[in-house]
Protein backbone atom coordinates (compact mmCIF):
# COMPACT_ATOMS: atom_id res chain seq x y z
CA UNK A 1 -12.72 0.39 8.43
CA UNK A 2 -14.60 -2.47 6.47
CA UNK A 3 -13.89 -3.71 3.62
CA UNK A 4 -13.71 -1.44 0.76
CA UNK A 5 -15.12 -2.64 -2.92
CA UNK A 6 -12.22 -2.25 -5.55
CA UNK A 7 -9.40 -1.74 -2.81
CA UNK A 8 -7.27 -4.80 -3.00
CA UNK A 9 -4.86 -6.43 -0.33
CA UNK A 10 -1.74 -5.04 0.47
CA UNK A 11 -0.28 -8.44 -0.89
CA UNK A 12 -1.47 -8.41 -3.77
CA UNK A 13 1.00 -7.68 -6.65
CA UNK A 14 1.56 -5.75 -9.67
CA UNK A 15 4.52 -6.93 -11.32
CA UNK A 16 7.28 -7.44 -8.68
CA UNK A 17 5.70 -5.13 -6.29
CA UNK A 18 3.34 -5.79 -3.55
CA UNK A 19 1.01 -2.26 -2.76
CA UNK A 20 1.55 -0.45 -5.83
CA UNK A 21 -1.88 -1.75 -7.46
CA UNK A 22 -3.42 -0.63 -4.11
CA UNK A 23 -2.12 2.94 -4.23
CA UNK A 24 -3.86 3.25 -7.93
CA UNK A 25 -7.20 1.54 -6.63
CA UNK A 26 -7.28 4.10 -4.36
CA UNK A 27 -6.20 6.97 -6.99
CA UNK A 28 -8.92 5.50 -8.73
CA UNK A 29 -11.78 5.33 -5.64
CA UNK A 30 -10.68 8.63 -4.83
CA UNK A 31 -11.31 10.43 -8.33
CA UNK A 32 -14.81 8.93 -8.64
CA UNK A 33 -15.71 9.96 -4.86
CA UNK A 34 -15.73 6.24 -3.44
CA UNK A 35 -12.94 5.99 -1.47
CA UNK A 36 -13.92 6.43 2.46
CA UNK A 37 -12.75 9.60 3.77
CA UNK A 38 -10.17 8.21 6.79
CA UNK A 39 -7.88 7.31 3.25
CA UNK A 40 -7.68 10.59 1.90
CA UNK A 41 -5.34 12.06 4.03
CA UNK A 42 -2.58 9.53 3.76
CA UNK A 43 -3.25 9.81 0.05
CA UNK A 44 0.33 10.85 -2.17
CA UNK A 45 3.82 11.78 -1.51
CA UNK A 46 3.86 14.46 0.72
CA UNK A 47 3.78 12.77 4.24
CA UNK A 48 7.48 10.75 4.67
CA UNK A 49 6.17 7.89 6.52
CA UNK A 50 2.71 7.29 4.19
CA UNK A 51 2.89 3.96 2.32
CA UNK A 52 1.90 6.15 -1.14
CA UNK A 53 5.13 8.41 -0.37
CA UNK A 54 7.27 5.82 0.40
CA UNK A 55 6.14 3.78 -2.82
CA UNK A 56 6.63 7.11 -4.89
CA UNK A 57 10.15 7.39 -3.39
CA UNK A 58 11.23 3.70 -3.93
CA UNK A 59 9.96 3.97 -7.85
CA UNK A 60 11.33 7.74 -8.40
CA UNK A 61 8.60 9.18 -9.06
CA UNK A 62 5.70 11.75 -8.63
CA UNK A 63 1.94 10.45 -7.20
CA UNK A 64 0.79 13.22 -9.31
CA UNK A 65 2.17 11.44 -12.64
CA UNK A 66 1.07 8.21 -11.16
CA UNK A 67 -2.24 9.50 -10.70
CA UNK A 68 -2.13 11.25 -14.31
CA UNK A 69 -1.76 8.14 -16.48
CA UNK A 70 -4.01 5.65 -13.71
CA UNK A 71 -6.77 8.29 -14.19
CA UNK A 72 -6.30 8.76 -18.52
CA UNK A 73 -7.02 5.48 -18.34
CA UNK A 74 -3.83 3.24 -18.05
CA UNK A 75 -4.05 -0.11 -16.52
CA UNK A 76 -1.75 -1.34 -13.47
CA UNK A 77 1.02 -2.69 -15.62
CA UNK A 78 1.40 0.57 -18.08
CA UNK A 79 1.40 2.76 -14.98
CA UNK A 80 4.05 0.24 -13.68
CA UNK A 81 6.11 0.45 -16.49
CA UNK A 82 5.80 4.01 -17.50
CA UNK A 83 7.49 4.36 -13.49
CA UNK A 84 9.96 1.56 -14.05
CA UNK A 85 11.14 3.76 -17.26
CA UNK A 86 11.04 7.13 -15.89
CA UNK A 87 12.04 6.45 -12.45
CA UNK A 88 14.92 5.03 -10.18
CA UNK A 89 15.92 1.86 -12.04
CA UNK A 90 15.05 -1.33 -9.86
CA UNK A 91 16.35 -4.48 -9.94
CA UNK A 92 14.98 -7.89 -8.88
CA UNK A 93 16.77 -7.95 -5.69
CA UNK A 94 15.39 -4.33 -5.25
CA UNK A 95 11.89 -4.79 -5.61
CA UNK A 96 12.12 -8.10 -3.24
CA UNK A 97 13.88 -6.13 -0.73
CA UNK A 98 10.87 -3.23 -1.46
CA UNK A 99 8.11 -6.11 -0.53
CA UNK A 100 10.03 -7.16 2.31
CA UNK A 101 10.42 -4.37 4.03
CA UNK A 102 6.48 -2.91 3.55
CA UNK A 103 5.35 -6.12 4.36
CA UNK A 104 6.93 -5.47 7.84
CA UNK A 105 6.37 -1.56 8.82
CA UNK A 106 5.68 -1.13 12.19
CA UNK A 107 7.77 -4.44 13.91
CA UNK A 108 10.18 -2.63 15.54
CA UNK A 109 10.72 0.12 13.67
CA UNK A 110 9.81 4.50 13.48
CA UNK A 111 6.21 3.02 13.29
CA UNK A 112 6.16 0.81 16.01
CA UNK A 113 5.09 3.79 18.39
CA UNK A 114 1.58 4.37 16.24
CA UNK A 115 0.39 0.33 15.70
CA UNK A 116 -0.83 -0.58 19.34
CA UNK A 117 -3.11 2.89 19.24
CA UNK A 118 -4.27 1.97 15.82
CA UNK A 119 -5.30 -1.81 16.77
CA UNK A 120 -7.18 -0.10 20.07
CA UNK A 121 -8.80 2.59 17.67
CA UNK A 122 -9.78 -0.13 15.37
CA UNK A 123 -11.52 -2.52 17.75
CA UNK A 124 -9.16 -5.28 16.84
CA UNK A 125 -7.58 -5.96 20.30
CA UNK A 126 -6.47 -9.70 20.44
CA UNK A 127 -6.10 -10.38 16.71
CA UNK A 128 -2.67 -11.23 15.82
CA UNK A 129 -1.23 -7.63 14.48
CA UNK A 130 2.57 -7.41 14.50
CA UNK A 131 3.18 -4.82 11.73
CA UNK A 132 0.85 -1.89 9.75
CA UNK A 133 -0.02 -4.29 6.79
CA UNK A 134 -1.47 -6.71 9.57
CA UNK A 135 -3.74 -3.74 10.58
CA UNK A 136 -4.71 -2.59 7.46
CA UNK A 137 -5.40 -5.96 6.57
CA UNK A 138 -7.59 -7.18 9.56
CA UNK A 139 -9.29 -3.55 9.96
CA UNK A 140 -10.38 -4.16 5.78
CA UNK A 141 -11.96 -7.68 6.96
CA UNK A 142 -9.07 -9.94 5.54
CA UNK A 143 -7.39 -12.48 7.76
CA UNK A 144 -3.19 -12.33 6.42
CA UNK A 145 -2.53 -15.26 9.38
CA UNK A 146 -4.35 -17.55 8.45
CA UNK A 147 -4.45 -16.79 4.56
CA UNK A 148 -0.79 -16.76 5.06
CA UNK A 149 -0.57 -14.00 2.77
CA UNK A 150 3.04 -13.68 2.99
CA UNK A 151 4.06 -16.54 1.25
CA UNK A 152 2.68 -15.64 -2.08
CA UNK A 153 5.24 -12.99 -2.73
């Protein structure tokens, strides 16, 4: 997949959380038709393992009110907050722990099983992958290694 205008890094944050400004870029890509189709399926809370459900899950909350107030107009931190007040309460230590853990999906984990296919699939054989944020990184045209995009959260 190549890089996709208005879909930001993984990394980057909103608030304390790494992905969750993602997840409403592509709320928002998706509701004016520009977001490639290979996104759409993993997009909400349905599927357990999607990065979108297990956001959701971690805040309390619905993707369909997410989506609501990110598509009435509400920017990143008022869709943060409005899920910080009417969700699971998180703490500091929480949302590190969050960031942590997302960052490193697929290193020896239930996802492990899917990366190696994925990296094949994507033509990125030989680039240093260890986890699904590496992929999705790499397969949107940004380099996490040598950024060392980890280190800013």
């Amino acid at each position: 997949m190549p890089h996709v205008p208005g879909l930001r890094s993984v990394y980057a944050k909103v608030g304390r959380l790494v992905y969750f400004g993602r997840m409403l870029d592509k709320i928002r890509l998706h509701a004016a038709g520009q977001l490639p189709a290979d996104y759409v399926p993993n997009l909400g809370d349905e599927k357990f393992l999607t990065l979108d459900g297990r956001c959701c899950r971690f805040l309390g909350v619905r993707y369909a009110d997410l989506r609501e107030r990110a598509l009435a107009g509400a920017n990143d931190e008022e869709v943060l907050a409005r899920a910080h007040a009417h969700g699971t309460p998180r703490s500091d230590e929480d949302c590190h722990i969050w960031n942590r853990f997302l960052l490193k999906l697929g290193w020896r984990d239930e996802r492990s099983a899917v990366l190696p296919q994925r990296i094949i699939d994507a033509g990125l054989s030989g680039k240093p992958i260890e986890t699904i944020v590496d992929h999705i990184e790499y397969d949107e045209g940004r380099d996490p290694v040598a950024t060392k995009a980890w280190e800013g959260i």
